[in-house]
N, C-alpha and C. Protein backbone atom coordinates (compact mmCIF):
# COMPACT_ATOMS: atom_id res chain seq x y z
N UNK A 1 15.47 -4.13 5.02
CA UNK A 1 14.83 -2.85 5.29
C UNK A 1 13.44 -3.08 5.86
N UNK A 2 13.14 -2.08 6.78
CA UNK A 2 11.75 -2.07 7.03
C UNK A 2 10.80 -1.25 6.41
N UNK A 3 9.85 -1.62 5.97
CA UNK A 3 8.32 -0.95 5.33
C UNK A 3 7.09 -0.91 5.65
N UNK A 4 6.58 -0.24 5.43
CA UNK A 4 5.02 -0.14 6.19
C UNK A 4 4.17 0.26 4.21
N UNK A 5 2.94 -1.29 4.74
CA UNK A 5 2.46 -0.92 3.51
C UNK A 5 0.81 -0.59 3.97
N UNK A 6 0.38 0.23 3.34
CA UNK A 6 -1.27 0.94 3.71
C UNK A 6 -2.43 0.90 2.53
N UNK A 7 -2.90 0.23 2.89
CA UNK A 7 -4.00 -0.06 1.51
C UNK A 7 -5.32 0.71 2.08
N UNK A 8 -6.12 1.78 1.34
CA UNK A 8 -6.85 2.75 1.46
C UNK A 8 -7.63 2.95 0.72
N UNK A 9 -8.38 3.23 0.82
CA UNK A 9 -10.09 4.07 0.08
C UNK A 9 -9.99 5.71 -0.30
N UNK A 10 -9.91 6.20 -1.71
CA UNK A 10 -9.90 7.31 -1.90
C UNK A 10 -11.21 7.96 -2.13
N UNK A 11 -11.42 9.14 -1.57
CA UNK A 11 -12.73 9.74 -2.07
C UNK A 11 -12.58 10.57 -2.71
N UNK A 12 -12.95 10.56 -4.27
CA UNK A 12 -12.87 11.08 -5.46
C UNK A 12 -13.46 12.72 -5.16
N UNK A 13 -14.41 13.20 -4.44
CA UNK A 13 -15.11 14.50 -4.42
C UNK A 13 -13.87 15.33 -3.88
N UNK A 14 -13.27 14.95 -2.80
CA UNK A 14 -12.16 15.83 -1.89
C UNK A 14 -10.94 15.32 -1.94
N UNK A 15 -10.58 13.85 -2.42
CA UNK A 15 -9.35 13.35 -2.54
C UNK A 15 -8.84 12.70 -0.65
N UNK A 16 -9.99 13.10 0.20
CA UNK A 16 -9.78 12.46 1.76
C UNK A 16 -9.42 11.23 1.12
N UNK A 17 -8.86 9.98 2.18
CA UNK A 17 -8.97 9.01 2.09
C UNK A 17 -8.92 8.16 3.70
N UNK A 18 -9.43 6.85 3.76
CA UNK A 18 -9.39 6.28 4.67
C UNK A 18 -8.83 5.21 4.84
N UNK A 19 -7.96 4.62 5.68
CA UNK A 19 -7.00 3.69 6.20
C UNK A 19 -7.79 2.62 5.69
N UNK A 20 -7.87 0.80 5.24
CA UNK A 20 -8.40 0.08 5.86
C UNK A 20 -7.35 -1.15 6.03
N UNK A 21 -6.08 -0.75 5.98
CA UNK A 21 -5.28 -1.59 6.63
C UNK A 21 -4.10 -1.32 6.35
N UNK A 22 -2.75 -1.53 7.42
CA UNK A 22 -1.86 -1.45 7.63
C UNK A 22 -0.99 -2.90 8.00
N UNK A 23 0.18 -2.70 7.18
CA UNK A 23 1.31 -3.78 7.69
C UNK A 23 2.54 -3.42 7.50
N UNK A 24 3.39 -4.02 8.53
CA UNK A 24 4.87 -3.69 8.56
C UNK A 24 5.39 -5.07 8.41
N UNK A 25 6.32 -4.91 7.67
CA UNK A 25 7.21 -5.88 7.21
C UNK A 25 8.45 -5.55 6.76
N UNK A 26 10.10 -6.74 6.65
CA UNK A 26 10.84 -6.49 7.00
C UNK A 26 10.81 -6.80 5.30
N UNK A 27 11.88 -6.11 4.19
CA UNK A 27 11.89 -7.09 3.11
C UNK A 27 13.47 -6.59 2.32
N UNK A 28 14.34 -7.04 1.77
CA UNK A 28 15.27 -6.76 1.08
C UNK A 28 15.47 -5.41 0.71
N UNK A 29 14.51 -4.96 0.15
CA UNK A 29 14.59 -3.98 -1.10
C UNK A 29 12.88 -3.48 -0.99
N UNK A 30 13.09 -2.71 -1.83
CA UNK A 30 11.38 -1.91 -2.19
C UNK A 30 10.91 -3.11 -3.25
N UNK A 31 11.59 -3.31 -3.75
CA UNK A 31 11.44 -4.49 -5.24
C UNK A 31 10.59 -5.63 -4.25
N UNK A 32 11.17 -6.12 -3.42
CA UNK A 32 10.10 -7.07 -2.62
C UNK A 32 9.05 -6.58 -2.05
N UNK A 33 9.19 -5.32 -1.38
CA UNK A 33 7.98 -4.76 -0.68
C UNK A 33 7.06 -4.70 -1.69
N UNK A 34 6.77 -4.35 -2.76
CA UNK A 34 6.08 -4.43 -3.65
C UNK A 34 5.24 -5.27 -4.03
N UNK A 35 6.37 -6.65 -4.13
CA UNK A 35 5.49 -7.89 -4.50
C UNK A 35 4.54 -8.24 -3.40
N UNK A 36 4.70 -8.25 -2.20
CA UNK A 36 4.23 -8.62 -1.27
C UNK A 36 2.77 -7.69 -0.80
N UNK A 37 2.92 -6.07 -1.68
CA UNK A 37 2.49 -5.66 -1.27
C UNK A 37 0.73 -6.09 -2.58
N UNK A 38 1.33 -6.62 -3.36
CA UNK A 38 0.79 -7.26 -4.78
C UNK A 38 -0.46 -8.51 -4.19
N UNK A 39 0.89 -9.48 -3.16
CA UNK A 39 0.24 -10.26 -2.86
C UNK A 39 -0.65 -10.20 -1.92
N UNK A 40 -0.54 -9.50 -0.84
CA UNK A 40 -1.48 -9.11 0.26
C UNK A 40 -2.50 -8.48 -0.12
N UNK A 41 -2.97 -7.50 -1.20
CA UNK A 41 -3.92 -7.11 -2.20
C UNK A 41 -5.12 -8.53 -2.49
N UNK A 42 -4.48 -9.16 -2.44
CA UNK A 42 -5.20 -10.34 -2.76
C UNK A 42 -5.63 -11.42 -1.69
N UNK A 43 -4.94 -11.40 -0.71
CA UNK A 43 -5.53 -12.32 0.57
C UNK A 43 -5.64 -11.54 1.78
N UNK A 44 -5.52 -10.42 1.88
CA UNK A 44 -6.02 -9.82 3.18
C UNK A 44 -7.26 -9.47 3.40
N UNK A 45 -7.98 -9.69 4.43
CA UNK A 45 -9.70 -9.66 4.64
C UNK A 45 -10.40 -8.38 5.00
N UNK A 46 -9.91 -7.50 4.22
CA UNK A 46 -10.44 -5.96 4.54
C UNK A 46 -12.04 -5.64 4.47
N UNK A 47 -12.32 -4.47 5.36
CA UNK A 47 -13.91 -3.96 5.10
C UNK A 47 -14.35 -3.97 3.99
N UNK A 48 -13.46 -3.43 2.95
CA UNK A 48 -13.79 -2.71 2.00
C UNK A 48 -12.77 -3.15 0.82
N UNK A 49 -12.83 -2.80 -0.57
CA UNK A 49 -11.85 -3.00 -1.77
C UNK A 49 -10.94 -1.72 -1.23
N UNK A 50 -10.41 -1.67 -1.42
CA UNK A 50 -9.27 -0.26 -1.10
C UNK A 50 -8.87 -0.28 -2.33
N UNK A 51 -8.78 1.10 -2.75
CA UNK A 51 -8.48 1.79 -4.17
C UNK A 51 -6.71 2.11 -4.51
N UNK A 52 -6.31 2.37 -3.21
CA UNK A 52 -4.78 2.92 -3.77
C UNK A 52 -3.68 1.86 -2.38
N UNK A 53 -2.55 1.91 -2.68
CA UNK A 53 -1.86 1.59 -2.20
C UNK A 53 -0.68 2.21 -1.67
N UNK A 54 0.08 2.48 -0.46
CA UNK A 54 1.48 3.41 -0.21
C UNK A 54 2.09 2.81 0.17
N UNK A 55 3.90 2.19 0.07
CA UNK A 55 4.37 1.81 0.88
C UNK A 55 5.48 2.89 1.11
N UNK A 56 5.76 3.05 2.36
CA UNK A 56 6.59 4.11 3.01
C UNK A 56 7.84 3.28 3.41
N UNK A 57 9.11 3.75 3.97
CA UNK A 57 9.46 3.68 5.10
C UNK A 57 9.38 3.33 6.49
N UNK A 58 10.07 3.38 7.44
CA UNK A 58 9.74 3.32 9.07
C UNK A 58 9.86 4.88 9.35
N UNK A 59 10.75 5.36 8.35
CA UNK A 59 10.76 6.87 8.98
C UNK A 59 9.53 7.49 8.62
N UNK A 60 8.65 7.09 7.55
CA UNK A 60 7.32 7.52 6.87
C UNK A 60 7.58 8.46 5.37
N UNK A 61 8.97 8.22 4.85
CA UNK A 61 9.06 8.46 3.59
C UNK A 61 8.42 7.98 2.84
N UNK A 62 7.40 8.60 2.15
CA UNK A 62 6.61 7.59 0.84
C UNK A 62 7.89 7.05 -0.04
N UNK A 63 7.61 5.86 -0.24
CA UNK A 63 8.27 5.11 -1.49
C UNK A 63 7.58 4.91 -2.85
N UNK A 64 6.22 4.38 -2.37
CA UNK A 64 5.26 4.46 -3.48
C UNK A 64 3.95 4.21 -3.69
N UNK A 65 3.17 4.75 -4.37
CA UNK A 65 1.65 4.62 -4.03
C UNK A 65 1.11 4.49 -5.56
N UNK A 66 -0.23 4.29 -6.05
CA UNK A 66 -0.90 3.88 -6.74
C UNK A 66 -1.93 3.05 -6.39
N UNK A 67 -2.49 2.63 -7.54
CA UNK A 67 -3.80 1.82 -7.89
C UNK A 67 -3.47 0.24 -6.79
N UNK A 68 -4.29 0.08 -6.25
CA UNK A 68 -4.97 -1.59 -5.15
C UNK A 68 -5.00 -2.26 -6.21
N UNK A 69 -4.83 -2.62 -7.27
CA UNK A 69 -5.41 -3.48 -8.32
C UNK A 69 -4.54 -4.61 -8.06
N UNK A 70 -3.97 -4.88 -7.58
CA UNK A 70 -3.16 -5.92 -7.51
C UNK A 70 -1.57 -5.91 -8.29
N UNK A 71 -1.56 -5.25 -8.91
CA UNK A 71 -0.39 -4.71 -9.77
C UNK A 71 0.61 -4.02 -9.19
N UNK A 72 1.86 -3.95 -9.84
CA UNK A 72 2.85 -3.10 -8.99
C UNK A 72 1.99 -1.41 -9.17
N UNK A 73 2.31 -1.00 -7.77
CA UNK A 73 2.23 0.77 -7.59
C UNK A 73 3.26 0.98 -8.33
N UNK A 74 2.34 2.82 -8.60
CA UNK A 74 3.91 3.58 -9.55
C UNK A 74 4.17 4.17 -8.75
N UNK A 75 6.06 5.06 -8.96
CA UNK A 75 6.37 5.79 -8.34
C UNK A 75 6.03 7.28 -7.86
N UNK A 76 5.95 7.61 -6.70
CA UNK A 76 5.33 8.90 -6.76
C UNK A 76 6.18 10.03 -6.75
């Protein structure tokens, strides 16, 4: 399957948020997108800490979002 994962900056006053990185990747299952999305949390060289995490679809179905912490996202 293909996934697109988006790691982002939430702003707590309005709930806006801002992109600071995007990746598409091909992976088994959501169960892998996950991990990967765990691991890239941790070695990708972003502006900023990014607070939440989404990984979607190619069609742009959310699959799942939560906390950047490095941890699996919960379901939304």
């Amino acid at each position: 399957m293909n996934f697109v994962i988006e790691f982002y900056r939430l702003r707590d006053e309005d709930g806006a948020h801002a992109t600071l990185d995007r990746v598409s990747l091909e992976a088994p299952d959501i169960d892998a997108a996950v991990d990967v999305a765990s691991s890239l949390f941790h070695t990708l060289a972003m502006p900023q800490v990014p607070d939440q995490v989404r990984i979607c679809d190619w069609g742009g179905r959310q699959l799942y979002v939560g906390p950047a912490s490095g941890t699996e996202p919960t379901t939304s």
